[in-house]
Protein backbone atom coordinates (compact mmCIF):
# COMPACT_ATOMS: atom_id res chain seq x y z
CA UNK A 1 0.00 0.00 0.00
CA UNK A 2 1.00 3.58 -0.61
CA UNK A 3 0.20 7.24 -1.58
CA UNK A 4 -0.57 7.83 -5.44
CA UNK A 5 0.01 11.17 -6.21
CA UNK A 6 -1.01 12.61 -10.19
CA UNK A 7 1.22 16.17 -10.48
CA UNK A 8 0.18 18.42 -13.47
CA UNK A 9 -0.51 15.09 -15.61
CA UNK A 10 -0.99 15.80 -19.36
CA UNK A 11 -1.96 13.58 -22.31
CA UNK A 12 -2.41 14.83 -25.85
CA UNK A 13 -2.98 12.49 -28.70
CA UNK A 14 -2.25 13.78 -31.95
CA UNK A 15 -5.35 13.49 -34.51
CA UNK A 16 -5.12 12.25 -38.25
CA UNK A 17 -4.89 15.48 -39.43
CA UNK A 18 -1.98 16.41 -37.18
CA UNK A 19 -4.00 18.52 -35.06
CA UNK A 20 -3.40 18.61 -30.76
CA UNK A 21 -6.36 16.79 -28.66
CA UNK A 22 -6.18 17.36 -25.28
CA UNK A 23 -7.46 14.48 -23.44
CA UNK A 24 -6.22 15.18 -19.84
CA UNK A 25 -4.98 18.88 -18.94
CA UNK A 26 -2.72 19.24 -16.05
CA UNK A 27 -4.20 17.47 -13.52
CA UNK A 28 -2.62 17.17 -10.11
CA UNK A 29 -4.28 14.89 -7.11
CA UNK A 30 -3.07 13.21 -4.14
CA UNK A 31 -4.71 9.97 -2.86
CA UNK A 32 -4.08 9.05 0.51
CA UNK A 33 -2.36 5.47 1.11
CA UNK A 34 -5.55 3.20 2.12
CA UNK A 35 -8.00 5.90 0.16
CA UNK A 36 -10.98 5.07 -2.42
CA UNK A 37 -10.77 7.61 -4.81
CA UNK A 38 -14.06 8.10 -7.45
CA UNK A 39 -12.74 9.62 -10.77
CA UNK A 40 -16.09 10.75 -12.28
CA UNK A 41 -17.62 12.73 -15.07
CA UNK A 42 -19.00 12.41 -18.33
CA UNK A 43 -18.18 10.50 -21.22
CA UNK A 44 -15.09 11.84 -23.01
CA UNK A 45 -14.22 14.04 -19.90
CA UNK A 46 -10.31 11.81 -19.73
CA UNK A 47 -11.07 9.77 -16.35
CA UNK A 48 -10.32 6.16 -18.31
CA UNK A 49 -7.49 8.16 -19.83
CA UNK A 50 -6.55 9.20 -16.83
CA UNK A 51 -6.58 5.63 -15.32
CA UNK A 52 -4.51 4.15 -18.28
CA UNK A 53 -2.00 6.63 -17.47
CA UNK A 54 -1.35 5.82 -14.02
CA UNK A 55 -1.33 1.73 -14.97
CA UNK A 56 0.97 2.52 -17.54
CA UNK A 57 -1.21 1.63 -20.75
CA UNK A 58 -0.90 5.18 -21.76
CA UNK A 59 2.07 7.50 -22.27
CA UNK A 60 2.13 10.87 -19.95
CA UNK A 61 2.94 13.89 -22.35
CA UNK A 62 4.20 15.66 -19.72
CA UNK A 63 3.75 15.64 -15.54
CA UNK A 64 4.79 12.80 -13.21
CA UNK A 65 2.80 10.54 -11.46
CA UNK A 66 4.31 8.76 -8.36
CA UNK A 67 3.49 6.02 -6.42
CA UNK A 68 5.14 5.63 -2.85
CA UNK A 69 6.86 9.08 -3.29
CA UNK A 70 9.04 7.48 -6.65
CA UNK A 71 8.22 8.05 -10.05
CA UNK A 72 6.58 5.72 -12.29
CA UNK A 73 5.61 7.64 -15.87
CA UNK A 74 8.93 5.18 -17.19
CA UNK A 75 8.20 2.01 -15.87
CA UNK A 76 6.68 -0.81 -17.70
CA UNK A 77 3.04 -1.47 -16.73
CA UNK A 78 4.25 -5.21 -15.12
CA UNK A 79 6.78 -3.36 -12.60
CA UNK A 80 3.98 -0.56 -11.61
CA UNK A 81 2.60 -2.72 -8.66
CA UNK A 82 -0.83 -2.41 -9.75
CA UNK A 83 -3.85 -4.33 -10.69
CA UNK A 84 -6.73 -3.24 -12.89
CA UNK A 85 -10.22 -4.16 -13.19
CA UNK A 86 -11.67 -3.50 -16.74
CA UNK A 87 -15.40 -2.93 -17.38
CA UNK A 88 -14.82 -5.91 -19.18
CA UNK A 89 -14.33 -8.84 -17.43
CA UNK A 90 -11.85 -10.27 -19.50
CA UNK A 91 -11.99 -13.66 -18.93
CA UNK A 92 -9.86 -16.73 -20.25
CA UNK A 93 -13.21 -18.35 -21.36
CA UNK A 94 -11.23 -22.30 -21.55
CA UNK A 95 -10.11 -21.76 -18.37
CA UNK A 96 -11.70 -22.33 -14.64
CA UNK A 97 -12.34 -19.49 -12.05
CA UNK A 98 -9.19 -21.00 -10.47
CA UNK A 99 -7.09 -20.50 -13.11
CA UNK A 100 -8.36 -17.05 -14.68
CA UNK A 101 -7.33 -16.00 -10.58
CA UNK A 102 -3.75 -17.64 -10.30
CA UNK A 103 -2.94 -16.96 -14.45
CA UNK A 104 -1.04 -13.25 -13.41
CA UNK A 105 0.80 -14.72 -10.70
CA UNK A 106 2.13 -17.88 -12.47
CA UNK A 107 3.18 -16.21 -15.24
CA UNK A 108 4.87 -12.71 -13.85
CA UNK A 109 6.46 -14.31 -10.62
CA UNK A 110 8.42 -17.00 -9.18
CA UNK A 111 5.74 -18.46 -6.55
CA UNK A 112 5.36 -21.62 -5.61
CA UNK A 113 2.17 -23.57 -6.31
CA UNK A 114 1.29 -24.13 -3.39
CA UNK A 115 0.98 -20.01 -2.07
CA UNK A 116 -0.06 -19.61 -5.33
CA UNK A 117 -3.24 -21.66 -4.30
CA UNK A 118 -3.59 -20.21 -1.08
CA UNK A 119 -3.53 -16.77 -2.43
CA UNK A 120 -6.42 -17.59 -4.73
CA UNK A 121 -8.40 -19.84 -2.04
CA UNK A 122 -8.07 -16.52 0.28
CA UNK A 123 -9.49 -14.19 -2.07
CA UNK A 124 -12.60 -16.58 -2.79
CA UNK A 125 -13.67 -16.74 0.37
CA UNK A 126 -13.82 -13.12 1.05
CA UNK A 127 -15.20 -12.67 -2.65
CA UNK A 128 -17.91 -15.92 -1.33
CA UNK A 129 -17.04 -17.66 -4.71
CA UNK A 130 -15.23 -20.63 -3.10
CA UNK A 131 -17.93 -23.23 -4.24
CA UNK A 132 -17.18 -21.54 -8.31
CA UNK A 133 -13.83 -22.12 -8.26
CA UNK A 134 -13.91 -24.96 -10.82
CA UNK A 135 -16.13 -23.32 -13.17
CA UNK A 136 -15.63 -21.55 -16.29
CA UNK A 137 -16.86 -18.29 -17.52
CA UNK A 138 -19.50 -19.60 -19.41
CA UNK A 139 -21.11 -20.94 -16.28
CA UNK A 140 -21.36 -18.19 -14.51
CA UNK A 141 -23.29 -15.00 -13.97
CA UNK A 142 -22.50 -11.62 -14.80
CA UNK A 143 -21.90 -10.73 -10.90
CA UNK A 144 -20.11 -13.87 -10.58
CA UNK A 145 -17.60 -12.84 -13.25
CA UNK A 146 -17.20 -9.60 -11.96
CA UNK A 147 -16.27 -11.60 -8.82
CA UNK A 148 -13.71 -13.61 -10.39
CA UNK A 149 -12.01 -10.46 -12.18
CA UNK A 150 -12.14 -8.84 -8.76
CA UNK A 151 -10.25 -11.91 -7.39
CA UNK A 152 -7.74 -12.20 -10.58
CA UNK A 153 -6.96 -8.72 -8.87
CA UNK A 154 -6.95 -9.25 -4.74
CA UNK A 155 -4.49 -12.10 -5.77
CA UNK A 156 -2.08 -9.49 -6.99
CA UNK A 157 -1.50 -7.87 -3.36
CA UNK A 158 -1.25 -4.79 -5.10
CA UNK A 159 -0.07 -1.29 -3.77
CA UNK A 160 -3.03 0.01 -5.95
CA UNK A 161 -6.05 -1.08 -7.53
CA UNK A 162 -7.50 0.36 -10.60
CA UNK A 163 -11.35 -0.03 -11.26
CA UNK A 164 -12.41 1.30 -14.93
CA UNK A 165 -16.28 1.34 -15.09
CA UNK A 166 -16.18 -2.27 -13.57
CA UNK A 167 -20.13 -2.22 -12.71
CA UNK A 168 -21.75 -1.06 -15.91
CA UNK A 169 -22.25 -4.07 -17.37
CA UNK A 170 -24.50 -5.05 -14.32
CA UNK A 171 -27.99 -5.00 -14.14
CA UNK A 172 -29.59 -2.23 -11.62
CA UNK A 173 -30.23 -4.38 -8.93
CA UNK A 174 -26.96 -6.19 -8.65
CA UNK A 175 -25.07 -2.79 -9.03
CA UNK A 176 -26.10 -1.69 -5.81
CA UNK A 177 -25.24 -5.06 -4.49
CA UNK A 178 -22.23 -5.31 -6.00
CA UNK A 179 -21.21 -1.35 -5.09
CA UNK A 180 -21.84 -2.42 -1.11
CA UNK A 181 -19.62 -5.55 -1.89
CA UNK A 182 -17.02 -3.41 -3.18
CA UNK A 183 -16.32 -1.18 -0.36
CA UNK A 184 -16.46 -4.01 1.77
CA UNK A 185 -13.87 -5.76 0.54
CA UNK A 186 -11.33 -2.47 0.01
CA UNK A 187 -12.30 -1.44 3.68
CA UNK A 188 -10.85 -5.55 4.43
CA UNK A 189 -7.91 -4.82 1.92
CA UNK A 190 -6.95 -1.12 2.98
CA UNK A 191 -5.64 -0.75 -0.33
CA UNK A 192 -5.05 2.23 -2.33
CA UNK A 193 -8.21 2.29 -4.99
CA UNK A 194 -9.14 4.61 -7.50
CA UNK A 195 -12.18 3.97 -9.08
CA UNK A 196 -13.57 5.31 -12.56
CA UNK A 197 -17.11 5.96 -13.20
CA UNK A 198 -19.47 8.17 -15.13
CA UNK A 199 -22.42 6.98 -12.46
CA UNK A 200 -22.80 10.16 -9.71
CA UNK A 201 -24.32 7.30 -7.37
CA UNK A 202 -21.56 5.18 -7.40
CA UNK A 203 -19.42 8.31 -6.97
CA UNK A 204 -21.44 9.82 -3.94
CA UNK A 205 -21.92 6.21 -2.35
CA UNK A 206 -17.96 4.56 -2.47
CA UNK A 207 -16.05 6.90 -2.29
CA UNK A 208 -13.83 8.66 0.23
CA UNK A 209 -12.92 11.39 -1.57
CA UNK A 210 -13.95 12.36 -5.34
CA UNK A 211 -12.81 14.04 -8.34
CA UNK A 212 -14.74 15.13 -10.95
CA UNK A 213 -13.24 15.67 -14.34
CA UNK A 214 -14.75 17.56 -17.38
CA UNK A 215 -13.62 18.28 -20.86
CA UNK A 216 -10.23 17.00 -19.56
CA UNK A 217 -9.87 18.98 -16.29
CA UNK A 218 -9.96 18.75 -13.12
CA UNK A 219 -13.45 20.31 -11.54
CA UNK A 220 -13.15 19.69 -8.04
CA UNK A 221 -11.82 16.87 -5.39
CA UNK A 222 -13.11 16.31 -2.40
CA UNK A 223 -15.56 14.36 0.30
CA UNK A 224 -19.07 13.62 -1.40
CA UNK A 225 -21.22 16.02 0.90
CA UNK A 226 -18.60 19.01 -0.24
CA UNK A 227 -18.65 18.21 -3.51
CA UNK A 228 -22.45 18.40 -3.07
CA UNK A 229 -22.92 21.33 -0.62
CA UNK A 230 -19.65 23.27 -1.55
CA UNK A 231 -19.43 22.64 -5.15
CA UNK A 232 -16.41 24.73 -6.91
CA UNK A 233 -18.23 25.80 -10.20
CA UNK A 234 -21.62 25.26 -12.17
CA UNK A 235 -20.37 22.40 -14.11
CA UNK A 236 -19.82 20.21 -10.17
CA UNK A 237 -23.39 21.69 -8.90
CA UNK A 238 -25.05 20.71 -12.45
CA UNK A 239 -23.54 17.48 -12.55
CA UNK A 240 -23.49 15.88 -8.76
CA UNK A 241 -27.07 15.34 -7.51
CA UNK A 242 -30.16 14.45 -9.53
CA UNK A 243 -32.45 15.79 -10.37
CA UNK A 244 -29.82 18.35 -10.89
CA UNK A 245 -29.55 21.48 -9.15
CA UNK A 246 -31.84 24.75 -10.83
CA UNK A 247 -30.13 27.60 -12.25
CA UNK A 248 -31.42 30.99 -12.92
CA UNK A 249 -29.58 33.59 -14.45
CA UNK A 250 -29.57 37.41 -12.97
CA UNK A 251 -28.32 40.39 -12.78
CA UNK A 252 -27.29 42.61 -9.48
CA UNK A 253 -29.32 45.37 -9.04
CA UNK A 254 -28.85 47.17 -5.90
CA UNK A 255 -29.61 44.33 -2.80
CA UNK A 256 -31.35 42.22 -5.09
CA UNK A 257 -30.99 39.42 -8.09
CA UNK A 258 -32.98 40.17 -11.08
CA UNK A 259 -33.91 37.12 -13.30
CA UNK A 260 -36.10 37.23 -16.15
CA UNK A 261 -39.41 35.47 -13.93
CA UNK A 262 -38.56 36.99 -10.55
CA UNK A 263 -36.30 39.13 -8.23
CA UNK A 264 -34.71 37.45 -5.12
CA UNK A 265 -33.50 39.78 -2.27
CA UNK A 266 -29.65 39.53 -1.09
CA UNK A 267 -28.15 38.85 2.21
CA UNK A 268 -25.04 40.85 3.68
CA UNK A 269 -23.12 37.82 3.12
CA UNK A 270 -24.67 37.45 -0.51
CA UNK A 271 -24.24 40.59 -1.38
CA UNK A 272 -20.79 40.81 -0.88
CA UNK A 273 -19.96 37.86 -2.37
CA UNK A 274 -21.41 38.83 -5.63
CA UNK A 275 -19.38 42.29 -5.18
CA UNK A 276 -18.08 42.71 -9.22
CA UNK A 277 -19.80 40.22 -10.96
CA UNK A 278 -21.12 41.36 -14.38
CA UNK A 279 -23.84 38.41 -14.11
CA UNK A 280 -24.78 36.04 -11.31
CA UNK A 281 -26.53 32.79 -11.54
CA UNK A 282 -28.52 31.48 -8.42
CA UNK A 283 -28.46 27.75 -8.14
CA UNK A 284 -31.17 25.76 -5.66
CA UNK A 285 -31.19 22.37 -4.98
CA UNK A 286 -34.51 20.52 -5.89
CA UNK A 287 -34.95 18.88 -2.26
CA UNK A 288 -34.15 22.58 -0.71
CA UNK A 289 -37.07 24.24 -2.85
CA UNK A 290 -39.98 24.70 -0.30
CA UNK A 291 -43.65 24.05 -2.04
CA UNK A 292 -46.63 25.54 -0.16
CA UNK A 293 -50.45 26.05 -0.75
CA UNK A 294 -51.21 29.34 -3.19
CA UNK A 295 -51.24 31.98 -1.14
CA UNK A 296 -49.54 35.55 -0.43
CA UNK A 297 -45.86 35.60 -1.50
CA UNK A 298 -42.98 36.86 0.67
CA UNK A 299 -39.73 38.30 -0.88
CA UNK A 300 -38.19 34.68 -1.19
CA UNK A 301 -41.24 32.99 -2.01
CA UNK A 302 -42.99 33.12 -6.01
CA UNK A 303 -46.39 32.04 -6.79
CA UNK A 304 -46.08 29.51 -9.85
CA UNK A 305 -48.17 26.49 -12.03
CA UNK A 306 -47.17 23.05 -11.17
CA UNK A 307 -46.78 21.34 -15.02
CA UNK A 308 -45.80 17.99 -14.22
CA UNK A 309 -45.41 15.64 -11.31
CA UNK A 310 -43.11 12.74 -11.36
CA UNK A 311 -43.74 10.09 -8.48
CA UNK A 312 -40.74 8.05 -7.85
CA UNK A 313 -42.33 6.72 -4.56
CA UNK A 314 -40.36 8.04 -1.47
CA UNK A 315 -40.88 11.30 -3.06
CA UNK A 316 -42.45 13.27 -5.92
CA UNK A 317 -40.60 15.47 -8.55
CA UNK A 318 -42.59 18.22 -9.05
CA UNK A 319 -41.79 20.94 -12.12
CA UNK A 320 -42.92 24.42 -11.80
CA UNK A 321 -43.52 27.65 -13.82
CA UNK A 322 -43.49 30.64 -13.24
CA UNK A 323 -46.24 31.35 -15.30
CA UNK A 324 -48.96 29.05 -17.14
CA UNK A 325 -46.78 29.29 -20.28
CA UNK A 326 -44.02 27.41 -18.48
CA UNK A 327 -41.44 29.79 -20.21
CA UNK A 328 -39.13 28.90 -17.27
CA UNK A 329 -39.82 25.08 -15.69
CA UNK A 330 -37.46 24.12 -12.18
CA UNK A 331 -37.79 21.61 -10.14
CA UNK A 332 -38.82 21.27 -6.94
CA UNK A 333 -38.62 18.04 -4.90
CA UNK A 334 -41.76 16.60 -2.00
CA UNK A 335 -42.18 13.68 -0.12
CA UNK A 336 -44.14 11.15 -2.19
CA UNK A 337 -46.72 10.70 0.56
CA UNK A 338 -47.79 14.39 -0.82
CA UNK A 339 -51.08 14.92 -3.17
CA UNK A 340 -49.83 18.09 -5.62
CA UNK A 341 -51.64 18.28 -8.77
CA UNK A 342 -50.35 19.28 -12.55
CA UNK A 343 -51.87 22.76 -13.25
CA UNK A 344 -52.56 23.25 -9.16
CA UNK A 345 -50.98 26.67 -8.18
CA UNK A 346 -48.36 26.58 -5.48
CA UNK A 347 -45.84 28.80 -3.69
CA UNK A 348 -42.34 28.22 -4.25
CA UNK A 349 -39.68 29.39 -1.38
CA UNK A 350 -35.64 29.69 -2.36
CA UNK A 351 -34.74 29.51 1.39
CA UNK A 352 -31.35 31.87 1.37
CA UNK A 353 -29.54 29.30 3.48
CA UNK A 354 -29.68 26.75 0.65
CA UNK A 355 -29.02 29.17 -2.07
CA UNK A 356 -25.55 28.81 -4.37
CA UNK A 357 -24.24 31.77 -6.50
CA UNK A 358 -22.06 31.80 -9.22
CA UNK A 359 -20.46 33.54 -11.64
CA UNK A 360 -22.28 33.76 -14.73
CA UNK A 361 -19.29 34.40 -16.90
CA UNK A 362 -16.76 31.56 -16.01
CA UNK A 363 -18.88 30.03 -13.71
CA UNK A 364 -17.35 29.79 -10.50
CA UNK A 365 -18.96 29.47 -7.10
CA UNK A 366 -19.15 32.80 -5.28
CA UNK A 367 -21.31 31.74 -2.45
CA UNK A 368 -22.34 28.40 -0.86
CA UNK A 369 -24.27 26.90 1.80
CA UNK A 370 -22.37 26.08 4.67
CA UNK A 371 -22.19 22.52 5.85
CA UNK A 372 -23.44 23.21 9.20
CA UNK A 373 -26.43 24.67 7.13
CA UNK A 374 -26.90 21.50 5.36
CA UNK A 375 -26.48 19.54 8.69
CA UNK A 376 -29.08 21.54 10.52
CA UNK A 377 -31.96 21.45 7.98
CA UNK A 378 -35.20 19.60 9.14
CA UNK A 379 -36.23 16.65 7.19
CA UNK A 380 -39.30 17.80 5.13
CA UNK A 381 -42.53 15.48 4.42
């Protein structure tokens, strides 16, 4: 086990017409020896690239990338002390489970058989695939060979594991099974993971810390609730949390915002944090939108047209207009318990402790909740 650290790593691939594609700009992250690290964004945002890079299947254009406090950008992917899980399971399909596990070791080292076996007998019973260990491929279940890949891994003893994607070929159910089974077995291991995935809920569910990549660079790292809470730009509050956080464009005027359906007033705090900004946008957070019966309107409260509600049992989505043209829908989240009709009129509330700002040109965050904000709100029903 030991600390991975990624220093201003760069990889540019060189298209057919000998143009520059940027596939991961500069990024730099530390992950703490024992730490399960979520790499996570959208497709074609350079996490797998990322990934390859510190297993050794890619080339680093520039940066360094060291594991244990030495450098490993020139060393062959067999010396790097690491084992990777691909989203596909990759399989010897004529051999057993038993073999597919001890193939790495027989072939890169000198072990004997016999700790050979024990290695692999180890890692089925805390992978509960001892009774499949004379099976092949073809006999087993999608979980099961995610399992056996897993344990083709564990067997390694690895000072890191790399996990590309290794649950999307699951079904829903055995995702979530499988995403529980997985921190399990790291938390048993204590070894150094980082894990890539384009799936928020696996990101917000596994891991210790995250990082969240787009078009190449790095957006933000940190603990899921900061990420969520404390997001560093737009792209992090847009992205982390569904149904994804509301955004309204404004302008400053004075002590208030002024969007195109409503004005919001400012707090001290608000106001100076918005101190310069040509353009602010105020984000809200679905859950943190407050629905009430039609009624008078306070300054943080707008009187709008519910257009559709989505029941997803615990709770109901519910999107609102401002107006029965629906020129501007957000969404507001209730508990699912709740009776709220399409084309009933309701009062929204943008409590100002569970407001974001951000800077409409570049989109950075110039105001956030606080934690202790997030900690302290009542559970709504």
């Amino acid at each position: 086990m030991a600390q991975l650290e990624l220093d201003d790593v760069r990889k540019v691939f060189t298209d057919d017409d000998g143009s520059d594609i940027v596939a991961v700009d500069d990024v730099t992250v530390d992950i703490e020896d024992g730490e399960f690290l979520v790499l996570v964004g959208p497709s074609g945002c350079g996490k797998s690239t990322t990934l390859r890079m510190v297993a050794g299947l890619e080339t680093v254009t520039s940066g360094d990338i060291r594991l244990g406090g030495r450098s490993i950008v020139d060393q062959k992917p067999q010396d790097r002390d690491i084992a990777m899980v691909f989203q596909s399971y990759a399989l010897y399909p004529h051999m057993t489970t038993r073999e597919n596990m001890a193939f790495g070791l027989e072939e890169s080292t000198d072990m004997a058989d016999a700790e050979i076996d024990e290695r692999v007998e180890n890692a089925a019973d805390l992978l509960d695939i001892p009774d499949l260990l004379d099976r092949k491929p073809s006999e087993l279940s999608g979980g099961q060979q995610q399992r056996v890949a897993l344990g083709r891994a564990i067997v390694r003893e690895p000072e890191v594991f790399l996990m590309d994607e290794p649950l999307s070929n699951l079904d829903a159910k055995l995702r979530s099974q499988m995403r529980t089974e997985l921190q399990r077995i790291q938390e048993d291991l204590d070894t150094t993971t980082v894990y890539v995935t384009h799936d928020q809920t696996e990101a917000m569910t596994m891991g210790d810390r995250i990082a969240i990549l787009d078009g190449g660079e790095l957006q933000q790292a940190g603990t899921p609730l900061e990420c969520y809470h404390r997001p560093a730009n737009r792209f992090v509050a847009g992205f982390i949390g569904e149904p994804s956080m509301n955004f309204f464009d404004a302008t400053v005027e004075g002590d208030r915002l002024v969007a195109d359906a409503f004005e919001y007033p400012l707090t001290a705090a608000m106001r100076e944090a918005v101190e310069g900004a040509d353009g602010v946008t105020l984000g809200i957070r679905p859950e943190d939108v407050e629905v009430a019966s039609a009624g008078s309107a306070g300054d943080d409260e707008f009187d709008t047209v519910v257009d559709v509600v989505e029941p997803m049992g615990n709770e109901n989505a519910v999107y609102l207009g401002f107006d029965e043209e629906m020129s501007d829908t957000f969404v507001a989240t209730v508990g699912g318990m709740r009776r709220i009709d399409a084309g009933e009129s309701v009062v929204a509330r943008f409590p100002s402790d569970a407001v974001h700002l951000f800077d409409t040109t570049n989109g950075d965050a110039l105001h956030n909740r606080s934690l202790e904000d997030a900690a302290d709100a009542e559970p709504r029903i």
